[in-house]
C-alpha atoms as a PDB file:
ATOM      1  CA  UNK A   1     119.747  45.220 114.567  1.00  0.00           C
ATOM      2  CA  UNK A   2     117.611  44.997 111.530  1.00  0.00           C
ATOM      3  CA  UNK A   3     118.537  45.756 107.845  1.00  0.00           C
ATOM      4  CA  UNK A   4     117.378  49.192 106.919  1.00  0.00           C
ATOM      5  CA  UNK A   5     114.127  49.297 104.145  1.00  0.00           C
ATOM      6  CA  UNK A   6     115.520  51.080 101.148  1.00  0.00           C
ATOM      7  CA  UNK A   7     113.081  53.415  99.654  1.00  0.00           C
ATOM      8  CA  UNK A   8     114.546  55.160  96.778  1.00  0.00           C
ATOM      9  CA  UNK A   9     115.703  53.505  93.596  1.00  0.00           C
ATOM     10  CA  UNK A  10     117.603  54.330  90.596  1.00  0.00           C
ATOM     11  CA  UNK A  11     120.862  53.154  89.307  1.00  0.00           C
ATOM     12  CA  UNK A  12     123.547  54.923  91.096  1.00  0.00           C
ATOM     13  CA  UNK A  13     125.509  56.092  87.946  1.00  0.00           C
ATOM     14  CA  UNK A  14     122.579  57.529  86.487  1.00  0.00           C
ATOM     15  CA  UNK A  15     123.248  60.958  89.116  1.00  0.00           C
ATOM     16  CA  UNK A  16     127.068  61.113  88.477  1.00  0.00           C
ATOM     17  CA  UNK A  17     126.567  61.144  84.373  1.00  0.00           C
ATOM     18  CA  UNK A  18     123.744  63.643  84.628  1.00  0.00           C
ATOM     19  CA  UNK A  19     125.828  65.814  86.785  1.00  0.00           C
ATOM     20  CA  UNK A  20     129.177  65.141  84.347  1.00  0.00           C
ATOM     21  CA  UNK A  21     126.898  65.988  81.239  1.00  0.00           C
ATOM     22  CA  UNK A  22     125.510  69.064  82.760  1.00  0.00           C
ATOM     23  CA  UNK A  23     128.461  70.505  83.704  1.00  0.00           C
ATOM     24  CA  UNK A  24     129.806  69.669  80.149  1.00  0.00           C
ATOM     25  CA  UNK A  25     127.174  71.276  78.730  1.00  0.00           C
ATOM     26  CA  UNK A  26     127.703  74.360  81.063  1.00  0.00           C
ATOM     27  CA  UNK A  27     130.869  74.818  79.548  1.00  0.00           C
ATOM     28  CA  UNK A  28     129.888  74.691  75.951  1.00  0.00           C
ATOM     29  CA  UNK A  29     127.187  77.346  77.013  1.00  0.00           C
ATOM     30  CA  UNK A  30     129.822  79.594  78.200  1.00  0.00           C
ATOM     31  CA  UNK A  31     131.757  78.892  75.181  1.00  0.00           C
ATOM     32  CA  UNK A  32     129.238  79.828  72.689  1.00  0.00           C
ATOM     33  CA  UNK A  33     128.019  83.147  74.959  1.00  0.00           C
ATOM     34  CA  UNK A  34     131.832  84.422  74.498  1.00  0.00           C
ATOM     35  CA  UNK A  35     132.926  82.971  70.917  1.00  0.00           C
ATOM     36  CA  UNK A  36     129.939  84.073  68.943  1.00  0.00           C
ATOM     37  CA  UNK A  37     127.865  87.137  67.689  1.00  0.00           C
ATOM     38  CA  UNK A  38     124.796  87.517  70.328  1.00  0.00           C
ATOM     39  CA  UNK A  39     122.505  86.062  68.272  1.00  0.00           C
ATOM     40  CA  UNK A  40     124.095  82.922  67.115  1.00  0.00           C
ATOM     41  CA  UNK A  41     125.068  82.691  70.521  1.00  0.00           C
ATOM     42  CA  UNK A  42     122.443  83.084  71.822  1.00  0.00           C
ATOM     43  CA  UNK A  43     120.930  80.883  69.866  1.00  0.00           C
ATOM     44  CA  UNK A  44     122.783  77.662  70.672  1.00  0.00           C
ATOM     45  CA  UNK A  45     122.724  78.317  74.017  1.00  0.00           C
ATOM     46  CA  UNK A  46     119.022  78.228  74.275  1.00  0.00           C
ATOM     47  CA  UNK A  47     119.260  74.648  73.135  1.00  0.00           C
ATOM     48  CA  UNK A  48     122.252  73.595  74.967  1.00  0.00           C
ATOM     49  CA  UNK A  49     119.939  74.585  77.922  1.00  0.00           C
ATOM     50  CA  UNK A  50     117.186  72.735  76.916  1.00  0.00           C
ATOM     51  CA  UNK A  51     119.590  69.446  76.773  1.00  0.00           C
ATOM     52  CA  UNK A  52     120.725  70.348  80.217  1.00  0.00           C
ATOM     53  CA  UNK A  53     116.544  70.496  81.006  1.00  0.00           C
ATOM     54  CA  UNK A  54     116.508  67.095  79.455  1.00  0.00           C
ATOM     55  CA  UNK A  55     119.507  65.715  81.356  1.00  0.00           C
ATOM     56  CA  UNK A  56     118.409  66.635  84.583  1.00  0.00           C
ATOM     57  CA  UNK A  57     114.813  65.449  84.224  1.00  0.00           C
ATOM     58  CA  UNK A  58     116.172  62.035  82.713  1.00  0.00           C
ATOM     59  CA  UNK A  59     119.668  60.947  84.690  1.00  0.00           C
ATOM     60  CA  UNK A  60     118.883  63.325  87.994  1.00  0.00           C
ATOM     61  CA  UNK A  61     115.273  63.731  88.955  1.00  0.00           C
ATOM     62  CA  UNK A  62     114.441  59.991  87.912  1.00  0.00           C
ATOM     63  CA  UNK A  63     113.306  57.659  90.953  1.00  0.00           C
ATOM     64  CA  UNK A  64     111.314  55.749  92.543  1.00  0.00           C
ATOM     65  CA  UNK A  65     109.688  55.582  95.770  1.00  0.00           C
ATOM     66  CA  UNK A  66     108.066  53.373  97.697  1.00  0.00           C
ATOM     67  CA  UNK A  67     106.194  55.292 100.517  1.00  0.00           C
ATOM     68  CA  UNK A  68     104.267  54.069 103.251  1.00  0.00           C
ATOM     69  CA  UNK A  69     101.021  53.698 101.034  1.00  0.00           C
ATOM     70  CA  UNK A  70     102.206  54.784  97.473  1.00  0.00           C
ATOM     71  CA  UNK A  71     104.942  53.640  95.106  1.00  0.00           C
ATOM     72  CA  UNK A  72     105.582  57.162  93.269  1.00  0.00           C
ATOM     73  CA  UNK A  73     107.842  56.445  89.902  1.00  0.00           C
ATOM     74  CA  UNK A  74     109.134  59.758  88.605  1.00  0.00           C
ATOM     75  CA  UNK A  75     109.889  59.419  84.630  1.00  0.00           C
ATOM     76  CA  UNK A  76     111.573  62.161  82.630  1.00  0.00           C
ATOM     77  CA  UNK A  77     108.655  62.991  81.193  1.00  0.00           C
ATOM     78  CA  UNK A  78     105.565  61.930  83.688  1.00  0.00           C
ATOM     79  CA  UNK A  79     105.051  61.141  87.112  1.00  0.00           C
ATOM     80  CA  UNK A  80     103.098  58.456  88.593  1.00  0.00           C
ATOM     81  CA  UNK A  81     101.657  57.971  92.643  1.00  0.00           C
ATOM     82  CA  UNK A  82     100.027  54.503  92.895  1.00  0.00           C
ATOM     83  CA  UNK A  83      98.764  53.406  95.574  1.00  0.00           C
ATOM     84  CA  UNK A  84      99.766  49.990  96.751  1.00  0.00           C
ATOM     85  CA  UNK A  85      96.518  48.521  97.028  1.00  0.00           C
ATOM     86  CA  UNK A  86      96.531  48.916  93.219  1.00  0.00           C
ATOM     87  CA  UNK A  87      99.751  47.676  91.906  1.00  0.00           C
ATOM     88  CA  UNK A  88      99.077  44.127  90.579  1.00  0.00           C
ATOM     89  CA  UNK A  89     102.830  43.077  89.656  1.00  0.00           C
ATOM     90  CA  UNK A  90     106.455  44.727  89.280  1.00  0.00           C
ATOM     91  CA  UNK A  91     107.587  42.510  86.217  1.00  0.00           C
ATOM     92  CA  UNK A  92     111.770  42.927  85.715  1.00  0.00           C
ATOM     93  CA  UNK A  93     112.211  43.188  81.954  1.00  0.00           C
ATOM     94  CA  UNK A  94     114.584  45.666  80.265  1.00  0.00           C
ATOM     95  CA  UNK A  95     112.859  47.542  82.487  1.00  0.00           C
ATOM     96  CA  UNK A  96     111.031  47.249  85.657  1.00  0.00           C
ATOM     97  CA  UNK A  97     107.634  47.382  84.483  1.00  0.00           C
ATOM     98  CA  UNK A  98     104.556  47.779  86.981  1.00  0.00           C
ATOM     99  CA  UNK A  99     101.309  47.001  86.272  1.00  0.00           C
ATOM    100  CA  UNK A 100      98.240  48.072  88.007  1.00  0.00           C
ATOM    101  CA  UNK A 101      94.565  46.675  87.831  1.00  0.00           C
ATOM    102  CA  UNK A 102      93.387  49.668  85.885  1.00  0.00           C
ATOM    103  CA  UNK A 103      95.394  47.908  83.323  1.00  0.00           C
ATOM    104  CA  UNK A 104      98.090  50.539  83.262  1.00  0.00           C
ATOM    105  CA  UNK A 105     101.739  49.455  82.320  1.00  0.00           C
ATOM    106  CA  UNK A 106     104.194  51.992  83.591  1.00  0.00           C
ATOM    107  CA  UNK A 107     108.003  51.756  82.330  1.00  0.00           C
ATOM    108  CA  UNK A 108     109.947  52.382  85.042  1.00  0.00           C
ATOM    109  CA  UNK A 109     113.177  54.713  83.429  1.00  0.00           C
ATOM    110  CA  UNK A 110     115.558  55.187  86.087  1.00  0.00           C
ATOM    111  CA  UNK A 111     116.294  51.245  87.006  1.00  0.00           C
ATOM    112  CA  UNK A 112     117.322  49.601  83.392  1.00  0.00           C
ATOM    113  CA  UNK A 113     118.947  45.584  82.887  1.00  0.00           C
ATOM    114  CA  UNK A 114     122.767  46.327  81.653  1.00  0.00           C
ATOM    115  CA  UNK A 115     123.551  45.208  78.031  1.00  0.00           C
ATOM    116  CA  UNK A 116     125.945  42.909  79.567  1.00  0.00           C
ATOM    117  CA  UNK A 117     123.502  40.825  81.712  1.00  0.00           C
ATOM    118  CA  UNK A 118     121.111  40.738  79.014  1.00  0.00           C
ATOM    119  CA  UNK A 119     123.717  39.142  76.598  1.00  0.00           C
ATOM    120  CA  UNK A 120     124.548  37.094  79.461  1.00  0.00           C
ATOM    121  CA  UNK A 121     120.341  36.288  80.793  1.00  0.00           C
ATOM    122  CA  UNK A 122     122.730  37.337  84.451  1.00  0.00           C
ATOM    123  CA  UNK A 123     120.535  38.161  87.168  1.00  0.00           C
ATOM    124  CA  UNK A 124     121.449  41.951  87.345  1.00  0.00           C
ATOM    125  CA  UNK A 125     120.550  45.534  89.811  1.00  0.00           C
ATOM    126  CA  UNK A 126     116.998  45.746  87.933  1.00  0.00           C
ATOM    127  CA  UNK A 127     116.147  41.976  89.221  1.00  0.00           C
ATOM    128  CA  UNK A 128     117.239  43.125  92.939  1.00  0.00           C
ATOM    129  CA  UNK A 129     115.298  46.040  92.803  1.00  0.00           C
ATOM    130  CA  UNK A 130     112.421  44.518  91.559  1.00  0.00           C
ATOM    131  CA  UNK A 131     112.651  41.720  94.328  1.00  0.00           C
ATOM    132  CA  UNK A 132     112.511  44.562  96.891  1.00  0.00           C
ATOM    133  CA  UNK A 133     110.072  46.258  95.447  1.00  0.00           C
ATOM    134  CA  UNK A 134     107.585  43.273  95.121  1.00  0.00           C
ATOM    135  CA  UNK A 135     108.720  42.075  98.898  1.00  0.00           C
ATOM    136  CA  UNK A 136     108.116  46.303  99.534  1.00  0.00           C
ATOM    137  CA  UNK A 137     104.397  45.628  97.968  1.00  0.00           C
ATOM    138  CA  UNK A 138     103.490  42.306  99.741  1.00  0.00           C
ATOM    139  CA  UNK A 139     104.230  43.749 103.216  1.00  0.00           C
ATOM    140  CA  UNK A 140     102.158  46.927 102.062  1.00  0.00           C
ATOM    141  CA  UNK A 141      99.461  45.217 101.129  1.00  0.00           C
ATOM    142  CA  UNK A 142      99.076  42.181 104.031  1.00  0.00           C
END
């Protein structure tokens, strides 16, 4: 039996804070609705909902995914679909970075080196999912 490809990656905390900080902020919502005048209420909640926005775009939607013919990289903020034919090199760093040969650098958000194994120069999850992702790319692109 062969090992199984993996084809989504992100570090695996990064779903269980979102969800613990949305929930969190859930609550304070529903504090603020019932503690407060409507419009101070109101108020705060508006923002408290746009930090769960935030929190679910940056710790829950953030991923990537290497598809048959594109790697797609979902960041908070902007998504990417690159083709594999045009990714020149998936650099670990604090970051995975990927560069294509339209000279684009995209950060990659959702797989980031620990603190620790930077302190330490440790081989760490961003290194093994950058090894995939480069083996991913080679047998893409052969």
């Amino acid at each position: 039996m062969s090992k199984a490809v993996k084809t989504h990656f992100r570090n695996s905390s990064y779903p269980w804070i979102g969800g613990a900080l949305i929930i969190i902020l859930l609550g304070t919502v529903s504090v603020f609705i019932q503690g407060k005048p409507r419009i101070a209420g109101l108020g705060t909640s508006l923002v408290i909902m746009f930090g769960i926005y935030l929190t679910y775009r940056a710790y829950i939607r953030a991923v990537v995914i290497a598809k048959e013919d594109v790697l797609i990289i979902r960041n908070p903020f902007k998504d990417y679909e690159i083709p594999w034919e045009q990714v020149n090199e998936i650099e670990p760093n604090a970051r995975i970075i990927v560069r294509t040969n339209r000279g684009e650098e995209i950060k990659v958000w959702c797989v980031q080196r620990a603190n620790l194994s930077m302190m330490r120069g440790s081989r760490s999850f961003l290194d093994d999912v950058a090894d995939d992702l480069n083996g991913i790319r080679r047998a893409r692109i052969a």
